[in-house]
PDB file of N, CA and C in Angstrom:
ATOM      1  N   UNK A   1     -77.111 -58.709 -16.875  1.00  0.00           N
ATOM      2  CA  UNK A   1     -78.394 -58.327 -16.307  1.00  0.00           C
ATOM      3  C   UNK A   1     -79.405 -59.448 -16.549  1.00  0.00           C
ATOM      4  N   UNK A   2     -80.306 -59.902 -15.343  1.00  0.00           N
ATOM      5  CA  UNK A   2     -81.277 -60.831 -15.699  1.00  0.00           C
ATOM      6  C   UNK A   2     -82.510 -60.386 -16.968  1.00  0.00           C
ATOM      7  N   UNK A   3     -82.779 -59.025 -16.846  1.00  0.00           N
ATOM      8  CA  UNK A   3     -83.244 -58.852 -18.191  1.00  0.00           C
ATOM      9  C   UNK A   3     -82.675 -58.181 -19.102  1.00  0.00           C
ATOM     10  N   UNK A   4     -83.337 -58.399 -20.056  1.00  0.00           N
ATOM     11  CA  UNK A   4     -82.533 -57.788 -21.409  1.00  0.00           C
ATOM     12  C   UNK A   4     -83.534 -56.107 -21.589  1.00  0.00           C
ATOM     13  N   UNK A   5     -83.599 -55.457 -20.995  1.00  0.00           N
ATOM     14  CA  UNK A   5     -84.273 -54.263 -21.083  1.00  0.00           C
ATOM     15  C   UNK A   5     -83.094 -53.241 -21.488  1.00  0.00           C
ATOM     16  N   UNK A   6     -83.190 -52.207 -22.671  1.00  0.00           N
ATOM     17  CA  UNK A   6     -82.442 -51.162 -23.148  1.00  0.00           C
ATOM     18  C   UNK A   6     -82.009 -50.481 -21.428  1.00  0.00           C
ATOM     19  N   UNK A   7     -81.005 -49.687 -21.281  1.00  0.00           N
ATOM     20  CA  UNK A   7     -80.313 -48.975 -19.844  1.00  0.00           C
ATOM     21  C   UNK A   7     -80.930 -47.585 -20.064  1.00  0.00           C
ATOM     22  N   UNK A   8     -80.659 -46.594 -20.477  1.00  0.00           N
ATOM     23  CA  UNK A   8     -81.320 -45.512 -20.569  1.00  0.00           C
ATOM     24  C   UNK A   8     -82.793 -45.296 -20.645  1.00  0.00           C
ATOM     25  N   UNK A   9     -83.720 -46.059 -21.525  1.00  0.00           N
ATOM     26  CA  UNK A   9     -85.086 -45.618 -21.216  1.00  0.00           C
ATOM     27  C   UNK A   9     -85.803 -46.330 -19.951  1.00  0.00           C
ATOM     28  N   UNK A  10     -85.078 -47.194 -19.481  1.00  0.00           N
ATOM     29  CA  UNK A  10     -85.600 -47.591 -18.131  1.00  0.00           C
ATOM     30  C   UNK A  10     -85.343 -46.796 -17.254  1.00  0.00           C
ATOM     31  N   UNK A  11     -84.152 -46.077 -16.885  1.00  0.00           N
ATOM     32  CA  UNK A  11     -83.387 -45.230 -16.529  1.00  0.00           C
ATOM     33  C   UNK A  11     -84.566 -44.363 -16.214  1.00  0.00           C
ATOM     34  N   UNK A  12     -84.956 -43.654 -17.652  1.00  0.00           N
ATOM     35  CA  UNK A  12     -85.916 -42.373 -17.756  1.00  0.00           C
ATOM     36  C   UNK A  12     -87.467 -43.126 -17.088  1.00  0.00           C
ATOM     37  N   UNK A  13     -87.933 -44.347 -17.468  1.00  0.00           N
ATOM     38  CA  UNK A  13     -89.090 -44.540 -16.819  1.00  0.00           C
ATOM     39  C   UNK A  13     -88.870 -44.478 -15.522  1.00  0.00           C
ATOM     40  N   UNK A  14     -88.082 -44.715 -15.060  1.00  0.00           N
ATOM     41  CA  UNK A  14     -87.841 -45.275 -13.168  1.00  0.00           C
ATOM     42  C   UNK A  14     -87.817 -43.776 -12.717  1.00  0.00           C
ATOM     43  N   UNK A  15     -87.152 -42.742 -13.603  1.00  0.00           N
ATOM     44  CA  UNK A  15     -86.640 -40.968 -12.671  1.00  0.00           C
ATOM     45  C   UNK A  15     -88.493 -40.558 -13.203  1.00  0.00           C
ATOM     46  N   UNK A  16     -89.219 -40.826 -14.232  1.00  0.00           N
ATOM     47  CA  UNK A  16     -90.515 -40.215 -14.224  1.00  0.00           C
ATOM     48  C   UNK A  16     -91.058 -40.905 -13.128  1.00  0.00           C
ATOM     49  N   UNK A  17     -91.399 -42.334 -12.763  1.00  0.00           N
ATOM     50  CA  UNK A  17     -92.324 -42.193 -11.961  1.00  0.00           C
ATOM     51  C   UNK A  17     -91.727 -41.792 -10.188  1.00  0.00           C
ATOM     52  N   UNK A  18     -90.786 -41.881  -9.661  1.00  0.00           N
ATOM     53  CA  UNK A  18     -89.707 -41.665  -8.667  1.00  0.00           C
ATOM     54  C   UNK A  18     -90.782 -39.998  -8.562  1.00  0.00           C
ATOM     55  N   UNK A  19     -90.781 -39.415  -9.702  1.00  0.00           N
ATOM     56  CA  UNK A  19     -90.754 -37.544  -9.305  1.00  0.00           C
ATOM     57  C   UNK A  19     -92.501 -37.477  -9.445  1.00  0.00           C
ATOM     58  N   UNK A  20     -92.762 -38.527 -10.219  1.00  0.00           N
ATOM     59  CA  UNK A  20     -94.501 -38.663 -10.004  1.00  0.00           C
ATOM     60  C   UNK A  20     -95.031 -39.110  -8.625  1.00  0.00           C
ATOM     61  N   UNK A  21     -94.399 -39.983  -7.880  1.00  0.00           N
ATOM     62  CA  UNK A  21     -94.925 -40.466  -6.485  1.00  0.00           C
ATOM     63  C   UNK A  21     -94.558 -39.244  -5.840  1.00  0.00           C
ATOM     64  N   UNK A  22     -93.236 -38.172  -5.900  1.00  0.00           N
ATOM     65  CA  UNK A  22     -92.670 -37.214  -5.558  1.00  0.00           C
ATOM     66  C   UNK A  22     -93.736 -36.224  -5.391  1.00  0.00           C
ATOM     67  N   UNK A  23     -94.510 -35.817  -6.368  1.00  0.00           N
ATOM     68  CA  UNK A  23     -95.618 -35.069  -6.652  1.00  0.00           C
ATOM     69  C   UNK A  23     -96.408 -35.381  -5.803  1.00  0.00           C
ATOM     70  N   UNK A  24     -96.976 -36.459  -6.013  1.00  0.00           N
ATOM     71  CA  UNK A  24     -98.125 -37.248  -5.684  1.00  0.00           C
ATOM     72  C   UNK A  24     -98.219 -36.913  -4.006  1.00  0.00           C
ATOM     73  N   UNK A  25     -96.809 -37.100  -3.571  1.00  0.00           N
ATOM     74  CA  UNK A  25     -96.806 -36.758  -2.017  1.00  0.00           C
ATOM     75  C   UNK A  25     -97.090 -35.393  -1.258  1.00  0.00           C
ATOM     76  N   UNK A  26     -96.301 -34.669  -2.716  1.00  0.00           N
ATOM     77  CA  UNK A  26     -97.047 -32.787  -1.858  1.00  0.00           C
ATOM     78  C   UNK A  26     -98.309 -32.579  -2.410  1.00  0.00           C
ATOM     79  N   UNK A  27     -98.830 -33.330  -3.483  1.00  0.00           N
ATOM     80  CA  UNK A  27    -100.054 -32.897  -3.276  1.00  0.00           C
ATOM     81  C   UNK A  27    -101.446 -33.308  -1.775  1.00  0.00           C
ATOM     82  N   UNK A  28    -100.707 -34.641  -1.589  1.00  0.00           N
ATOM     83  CA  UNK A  28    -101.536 -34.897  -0.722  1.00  0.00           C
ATOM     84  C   UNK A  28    -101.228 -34.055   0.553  1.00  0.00           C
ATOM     85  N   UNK A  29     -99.720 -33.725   0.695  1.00  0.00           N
ATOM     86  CA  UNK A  29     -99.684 -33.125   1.775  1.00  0.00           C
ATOM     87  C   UNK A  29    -100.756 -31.906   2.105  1.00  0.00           C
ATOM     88  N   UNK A  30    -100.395 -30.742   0.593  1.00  0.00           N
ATOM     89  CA  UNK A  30    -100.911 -29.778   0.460  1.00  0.00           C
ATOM     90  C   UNK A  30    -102.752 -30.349   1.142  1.00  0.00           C
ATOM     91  N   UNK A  31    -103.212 -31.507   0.592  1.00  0.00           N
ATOM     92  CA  UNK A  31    -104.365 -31.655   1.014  1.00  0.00           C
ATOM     93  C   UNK A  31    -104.803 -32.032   2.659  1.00  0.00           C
ATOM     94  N   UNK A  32    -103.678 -32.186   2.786  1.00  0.00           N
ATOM     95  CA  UNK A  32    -103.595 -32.442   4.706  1.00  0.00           C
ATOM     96  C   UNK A  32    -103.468 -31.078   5.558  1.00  0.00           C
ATOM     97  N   UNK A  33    -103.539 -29.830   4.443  1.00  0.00           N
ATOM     98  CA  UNK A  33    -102.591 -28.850   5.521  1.00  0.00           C
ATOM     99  C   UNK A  33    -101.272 -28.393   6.108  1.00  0.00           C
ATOM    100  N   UNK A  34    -100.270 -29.169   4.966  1.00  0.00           N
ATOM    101  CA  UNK A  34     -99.079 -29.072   5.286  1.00  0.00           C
ATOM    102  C   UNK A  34     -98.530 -27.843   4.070  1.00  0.00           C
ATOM    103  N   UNK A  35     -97.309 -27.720   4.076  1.00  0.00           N
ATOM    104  CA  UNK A  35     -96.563 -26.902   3.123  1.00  0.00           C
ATOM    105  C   UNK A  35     -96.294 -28.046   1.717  1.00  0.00           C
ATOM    106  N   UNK A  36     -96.747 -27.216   0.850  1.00  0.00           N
ATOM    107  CA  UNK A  36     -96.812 -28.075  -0.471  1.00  0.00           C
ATOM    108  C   UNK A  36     -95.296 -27.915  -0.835  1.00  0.00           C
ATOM    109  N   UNK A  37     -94.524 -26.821  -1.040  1.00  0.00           N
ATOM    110  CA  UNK A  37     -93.289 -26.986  -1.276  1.00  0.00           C
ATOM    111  C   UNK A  37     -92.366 -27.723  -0.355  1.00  0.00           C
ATOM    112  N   UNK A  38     -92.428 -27.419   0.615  1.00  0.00           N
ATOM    113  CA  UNK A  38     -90.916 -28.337   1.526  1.00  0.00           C
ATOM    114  C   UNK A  38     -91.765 -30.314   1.492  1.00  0.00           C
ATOM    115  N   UNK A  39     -92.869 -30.037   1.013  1.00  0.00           N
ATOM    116  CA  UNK A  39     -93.042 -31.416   0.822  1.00  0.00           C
ATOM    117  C   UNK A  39     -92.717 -32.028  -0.853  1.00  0.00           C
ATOM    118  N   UNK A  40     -92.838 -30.917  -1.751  1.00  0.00           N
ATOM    119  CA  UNK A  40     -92.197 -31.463  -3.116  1.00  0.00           C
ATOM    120  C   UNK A  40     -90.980 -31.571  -3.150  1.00  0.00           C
ATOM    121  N   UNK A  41     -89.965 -30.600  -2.385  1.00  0.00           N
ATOM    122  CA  UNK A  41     -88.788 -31.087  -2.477  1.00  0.00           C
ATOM    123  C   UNK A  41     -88.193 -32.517  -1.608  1.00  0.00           C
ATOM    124  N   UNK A  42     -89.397 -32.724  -0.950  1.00  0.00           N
ATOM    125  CA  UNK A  42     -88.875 -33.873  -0.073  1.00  0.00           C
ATOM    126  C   UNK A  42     -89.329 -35.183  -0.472  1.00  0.00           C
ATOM    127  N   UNK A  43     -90.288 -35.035  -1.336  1.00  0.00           N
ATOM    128  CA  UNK A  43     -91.315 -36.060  -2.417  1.00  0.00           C
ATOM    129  C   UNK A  43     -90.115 -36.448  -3.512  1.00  0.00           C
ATOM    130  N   UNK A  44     -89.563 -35.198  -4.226  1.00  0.00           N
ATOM    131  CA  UNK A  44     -88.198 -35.500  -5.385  1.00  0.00           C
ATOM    132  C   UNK A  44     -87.334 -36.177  -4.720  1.00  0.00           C
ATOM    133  N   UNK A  45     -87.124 -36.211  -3.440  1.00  0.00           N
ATOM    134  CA  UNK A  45     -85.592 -36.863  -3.217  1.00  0.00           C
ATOM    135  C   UNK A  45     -85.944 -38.097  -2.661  1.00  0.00           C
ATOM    136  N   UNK A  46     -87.614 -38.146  -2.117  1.00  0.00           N
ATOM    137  CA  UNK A  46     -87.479 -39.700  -1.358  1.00  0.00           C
ATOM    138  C   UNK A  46     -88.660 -40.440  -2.386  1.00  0.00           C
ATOM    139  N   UNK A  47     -89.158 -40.025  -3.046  1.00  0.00           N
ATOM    140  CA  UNK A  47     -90.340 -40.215  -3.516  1.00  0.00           C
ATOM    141  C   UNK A  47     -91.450 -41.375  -3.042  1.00  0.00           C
ATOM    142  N   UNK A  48     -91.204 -42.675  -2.995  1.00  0.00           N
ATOM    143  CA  UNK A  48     -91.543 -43.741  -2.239  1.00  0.00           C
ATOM    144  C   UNK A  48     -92.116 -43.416  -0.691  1.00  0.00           C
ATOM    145  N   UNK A  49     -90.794 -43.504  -0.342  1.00  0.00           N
ATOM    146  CA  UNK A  49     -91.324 -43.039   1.147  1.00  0.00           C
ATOM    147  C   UNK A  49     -91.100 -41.755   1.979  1.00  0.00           C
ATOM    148  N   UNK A  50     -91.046 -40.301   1.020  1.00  0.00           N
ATOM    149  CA  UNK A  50     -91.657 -39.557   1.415  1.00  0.00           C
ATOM    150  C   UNK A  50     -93.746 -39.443   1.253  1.00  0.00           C
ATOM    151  N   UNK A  51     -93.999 -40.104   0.209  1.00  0.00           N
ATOM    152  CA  UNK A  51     -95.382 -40.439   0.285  1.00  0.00           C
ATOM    153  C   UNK A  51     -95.707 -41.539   1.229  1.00  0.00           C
ATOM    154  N   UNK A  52     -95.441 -42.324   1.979  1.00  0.00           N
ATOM    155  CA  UNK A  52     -95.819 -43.046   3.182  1.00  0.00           C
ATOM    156  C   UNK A  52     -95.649 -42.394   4.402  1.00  0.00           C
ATOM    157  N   UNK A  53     -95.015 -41.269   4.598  1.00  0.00           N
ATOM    158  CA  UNK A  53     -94.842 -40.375   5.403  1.00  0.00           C
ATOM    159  C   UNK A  53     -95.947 -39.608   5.480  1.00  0.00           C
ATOM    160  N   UNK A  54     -96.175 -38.938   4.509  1.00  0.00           N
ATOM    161  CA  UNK A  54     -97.172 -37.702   4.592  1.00  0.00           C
ATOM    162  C   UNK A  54     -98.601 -38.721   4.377  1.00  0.00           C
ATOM    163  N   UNK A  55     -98.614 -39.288   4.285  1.00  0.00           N
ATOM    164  CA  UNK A  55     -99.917 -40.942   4.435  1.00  0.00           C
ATOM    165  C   UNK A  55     -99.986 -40.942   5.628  1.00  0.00           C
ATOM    166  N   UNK A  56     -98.831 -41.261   6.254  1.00  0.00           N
ATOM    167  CA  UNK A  56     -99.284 -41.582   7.651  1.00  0.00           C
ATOM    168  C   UNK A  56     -99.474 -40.040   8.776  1.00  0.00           C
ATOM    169  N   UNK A  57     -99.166 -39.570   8.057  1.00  0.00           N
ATOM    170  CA  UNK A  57     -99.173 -37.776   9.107  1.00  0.00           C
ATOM    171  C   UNK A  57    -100.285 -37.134   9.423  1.00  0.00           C
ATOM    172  N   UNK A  58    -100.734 -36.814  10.358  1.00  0.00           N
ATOM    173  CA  UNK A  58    -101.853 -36.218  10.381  1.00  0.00           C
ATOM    174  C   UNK A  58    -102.037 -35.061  10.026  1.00  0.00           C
ATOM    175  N   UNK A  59    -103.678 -35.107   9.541  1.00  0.00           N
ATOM    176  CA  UNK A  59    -104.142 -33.598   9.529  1.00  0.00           C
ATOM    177  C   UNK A  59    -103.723 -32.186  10.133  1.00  0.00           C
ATOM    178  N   UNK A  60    -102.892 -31.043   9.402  1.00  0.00           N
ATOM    179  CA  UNK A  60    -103.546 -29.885  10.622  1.00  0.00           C
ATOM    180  C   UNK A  60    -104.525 -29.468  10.652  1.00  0.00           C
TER     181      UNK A  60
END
C-alpha cells in the first residue's frame, strides 16, 4: 500500500462518513419535499452520489 495507514480503522472512518453523506442526502431530500426514508436507504447504499442526485432534483 502507498500508505502506511492501520486497515480496519480506515475501514471504519470511510463506512462513517459513506452513511454520513448517506444521511446528509435524506435530510436534504426530506427538505425538498421528497420521502425521507426511500431517500436514506438510497443515501446508505450510494452515499456520494445519491447526495448529488437529490442536489440536483427539484423541489415538490
Amino acid at each position: 500500500m502507498p500508505f502506511d495507514l492501520p486497515f480496519w480503522p480506515t475501514v471504519s472512518v470511510l463506512m462513517f462518513l459513506h452513511c454520513a453523506i448517506g444521511l446528509s442526502a435524506a435530510v436534504l431530500a426530506r427538505q425538498k419535499g421528497l420521502d425521507f426514508q426511500s431517500w436514506l436507504v438510497k443515501g446508505l447504499i450510494g452515499g456520494t452520489v445519491a447526495l448529488i442526485i437529490v442536489a440536483r432534483t427539484q423541489s415538490e
